[in-house]
N, C-alpha and C. Protein backbone atom coordinates (compact mmCIF):
# COMPACT_ATOMS: atom_id res chain seq x y z
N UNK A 1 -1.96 10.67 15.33
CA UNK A 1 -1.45 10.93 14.00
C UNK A 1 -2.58 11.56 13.19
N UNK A 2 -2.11 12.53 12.33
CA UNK A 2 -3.19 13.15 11.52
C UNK A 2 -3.29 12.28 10.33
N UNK A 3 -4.31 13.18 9.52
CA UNK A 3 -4.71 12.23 8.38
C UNK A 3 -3.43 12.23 7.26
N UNK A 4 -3.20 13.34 7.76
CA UNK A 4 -1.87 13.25 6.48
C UNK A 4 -1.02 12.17 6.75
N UNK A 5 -0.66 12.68 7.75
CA UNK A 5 0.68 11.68 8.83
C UNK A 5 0.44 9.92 8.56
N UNK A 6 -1.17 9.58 8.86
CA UNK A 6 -1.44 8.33 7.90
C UNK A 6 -1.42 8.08 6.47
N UNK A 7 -1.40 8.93 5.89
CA UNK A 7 -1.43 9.02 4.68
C UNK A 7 -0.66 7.95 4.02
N UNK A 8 0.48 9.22 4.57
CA UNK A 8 1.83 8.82 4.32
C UNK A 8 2.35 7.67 4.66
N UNK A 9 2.14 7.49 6.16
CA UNK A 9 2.54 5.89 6.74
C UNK A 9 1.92 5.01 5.63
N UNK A 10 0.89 5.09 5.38
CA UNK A 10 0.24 3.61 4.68
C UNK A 10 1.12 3.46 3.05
N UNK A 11 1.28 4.76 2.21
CA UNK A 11 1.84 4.95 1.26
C UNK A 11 3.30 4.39 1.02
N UNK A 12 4.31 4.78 2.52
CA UNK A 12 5.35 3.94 2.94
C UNK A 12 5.26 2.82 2.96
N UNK A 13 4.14 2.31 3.49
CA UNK A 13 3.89 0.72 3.76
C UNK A 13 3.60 -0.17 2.17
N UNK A 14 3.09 0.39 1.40
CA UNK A 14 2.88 0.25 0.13
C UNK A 14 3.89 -0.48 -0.37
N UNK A 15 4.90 0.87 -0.52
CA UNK A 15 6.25 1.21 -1.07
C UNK A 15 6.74 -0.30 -0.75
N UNK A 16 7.11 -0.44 0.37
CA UNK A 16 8.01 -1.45 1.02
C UNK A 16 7.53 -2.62 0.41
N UNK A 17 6.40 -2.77 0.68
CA UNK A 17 5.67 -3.93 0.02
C UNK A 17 5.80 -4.29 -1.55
N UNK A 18 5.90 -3.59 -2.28
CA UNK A 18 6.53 -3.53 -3.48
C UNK A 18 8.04 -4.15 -3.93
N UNK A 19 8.21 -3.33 -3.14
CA UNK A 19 9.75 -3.83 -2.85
C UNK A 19 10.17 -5.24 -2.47
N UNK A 20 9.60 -5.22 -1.35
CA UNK A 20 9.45 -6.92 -0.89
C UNK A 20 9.02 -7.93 -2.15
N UNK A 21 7.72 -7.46 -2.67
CA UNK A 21 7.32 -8.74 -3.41
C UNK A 21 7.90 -8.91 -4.82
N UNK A 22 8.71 -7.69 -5.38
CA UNK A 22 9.45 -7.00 -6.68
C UNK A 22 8.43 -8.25 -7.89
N UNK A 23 7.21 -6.94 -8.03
CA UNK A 23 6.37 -8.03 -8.89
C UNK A 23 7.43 -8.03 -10.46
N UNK A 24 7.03 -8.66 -11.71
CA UNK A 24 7.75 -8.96 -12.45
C UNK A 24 6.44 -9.03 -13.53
N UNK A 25 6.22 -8.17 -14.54
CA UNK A 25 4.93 -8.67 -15.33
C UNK A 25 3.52 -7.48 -14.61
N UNK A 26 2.41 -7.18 -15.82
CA UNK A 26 1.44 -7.05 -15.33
C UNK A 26 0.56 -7.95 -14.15
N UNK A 27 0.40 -9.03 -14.14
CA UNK A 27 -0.10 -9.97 -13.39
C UNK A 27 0.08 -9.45 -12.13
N UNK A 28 1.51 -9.99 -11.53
CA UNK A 28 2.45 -9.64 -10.60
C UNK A 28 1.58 -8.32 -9.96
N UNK A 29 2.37 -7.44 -10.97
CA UNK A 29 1.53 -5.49 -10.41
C UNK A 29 0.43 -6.03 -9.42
N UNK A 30 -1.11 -6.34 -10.27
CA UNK A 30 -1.97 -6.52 -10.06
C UNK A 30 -2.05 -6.54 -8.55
N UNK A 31 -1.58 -8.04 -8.70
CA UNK A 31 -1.94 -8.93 -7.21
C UNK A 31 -1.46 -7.89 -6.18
N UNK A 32 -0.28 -7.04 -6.78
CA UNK A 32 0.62 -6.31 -5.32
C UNK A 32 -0.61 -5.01 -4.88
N UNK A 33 -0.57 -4.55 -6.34
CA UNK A 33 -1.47 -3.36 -6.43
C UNK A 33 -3.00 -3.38 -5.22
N UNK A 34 -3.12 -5.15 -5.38
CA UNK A 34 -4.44 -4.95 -4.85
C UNK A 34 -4.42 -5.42 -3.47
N UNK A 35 -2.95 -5.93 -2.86
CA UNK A 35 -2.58 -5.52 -1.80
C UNK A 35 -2.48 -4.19 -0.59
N UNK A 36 -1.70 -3.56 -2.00
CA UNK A 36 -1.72 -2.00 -1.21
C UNK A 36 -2.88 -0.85 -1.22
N UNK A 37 -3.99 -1.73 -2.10
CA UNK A 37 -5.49 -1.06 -1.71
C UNK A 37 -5.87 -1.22 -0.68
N UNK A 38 -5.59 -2.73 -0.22
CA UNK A 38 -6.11 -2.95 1.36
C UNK A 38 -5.53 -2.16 2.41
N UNK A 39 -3.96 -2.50 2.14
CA UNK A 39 -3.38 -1.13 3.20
C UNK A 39 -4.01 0.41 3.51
N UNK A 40 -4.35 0.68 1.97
CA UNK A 40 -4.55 2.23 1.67
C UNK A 40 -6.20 2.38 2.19
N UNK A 41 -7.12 1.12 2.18
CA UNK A 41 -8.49 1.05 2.41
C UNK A 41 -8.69 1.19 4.13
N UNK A 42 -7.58 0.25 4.96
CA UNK A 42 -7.32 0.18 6.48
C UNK A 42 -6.71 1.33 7.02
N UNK A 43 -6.06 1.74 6.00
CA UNK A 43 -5.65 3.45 6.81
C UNK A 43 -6.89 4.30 7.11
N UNK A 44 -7.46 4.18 5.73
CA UNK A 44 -8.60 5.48 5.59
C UNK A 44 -9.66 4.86 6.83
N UNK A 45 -10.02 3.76 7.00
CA UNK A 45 -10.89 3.44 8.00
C UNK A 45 -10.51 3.72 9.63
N UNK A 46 -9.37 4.05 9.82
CA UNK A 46 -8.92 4.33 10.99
C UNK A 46 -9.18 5.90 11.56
N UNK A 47 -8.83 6.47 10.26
CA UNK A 47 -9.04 7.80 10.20
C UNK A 47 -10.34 8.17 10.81
């Protein structure tokens, strides 16, 4: 997979995750937000 091609996967993965946890409130965001850094941090390291 290219870098884009991950890109995207991890960005999807995000998404979903959002979805799943349907934060409610700034707080909420946060915690999800700093979820899908890790996703977005483990993509780029694969790369």
């Amino acid at each position: 997979m290219n870098c884009h091609g991950l890109k995207m996967h991890a960005e999807a993965s995000s998404t979903e995750l959002t979805k799943i946890e349907n934060p409610q409130g700034l707080d909420e965001n946060k915690k999800v937000a700093k979820s899908e850094g890790g996703i977005a941090g483990n993509a780029h390291k694969e790369i």
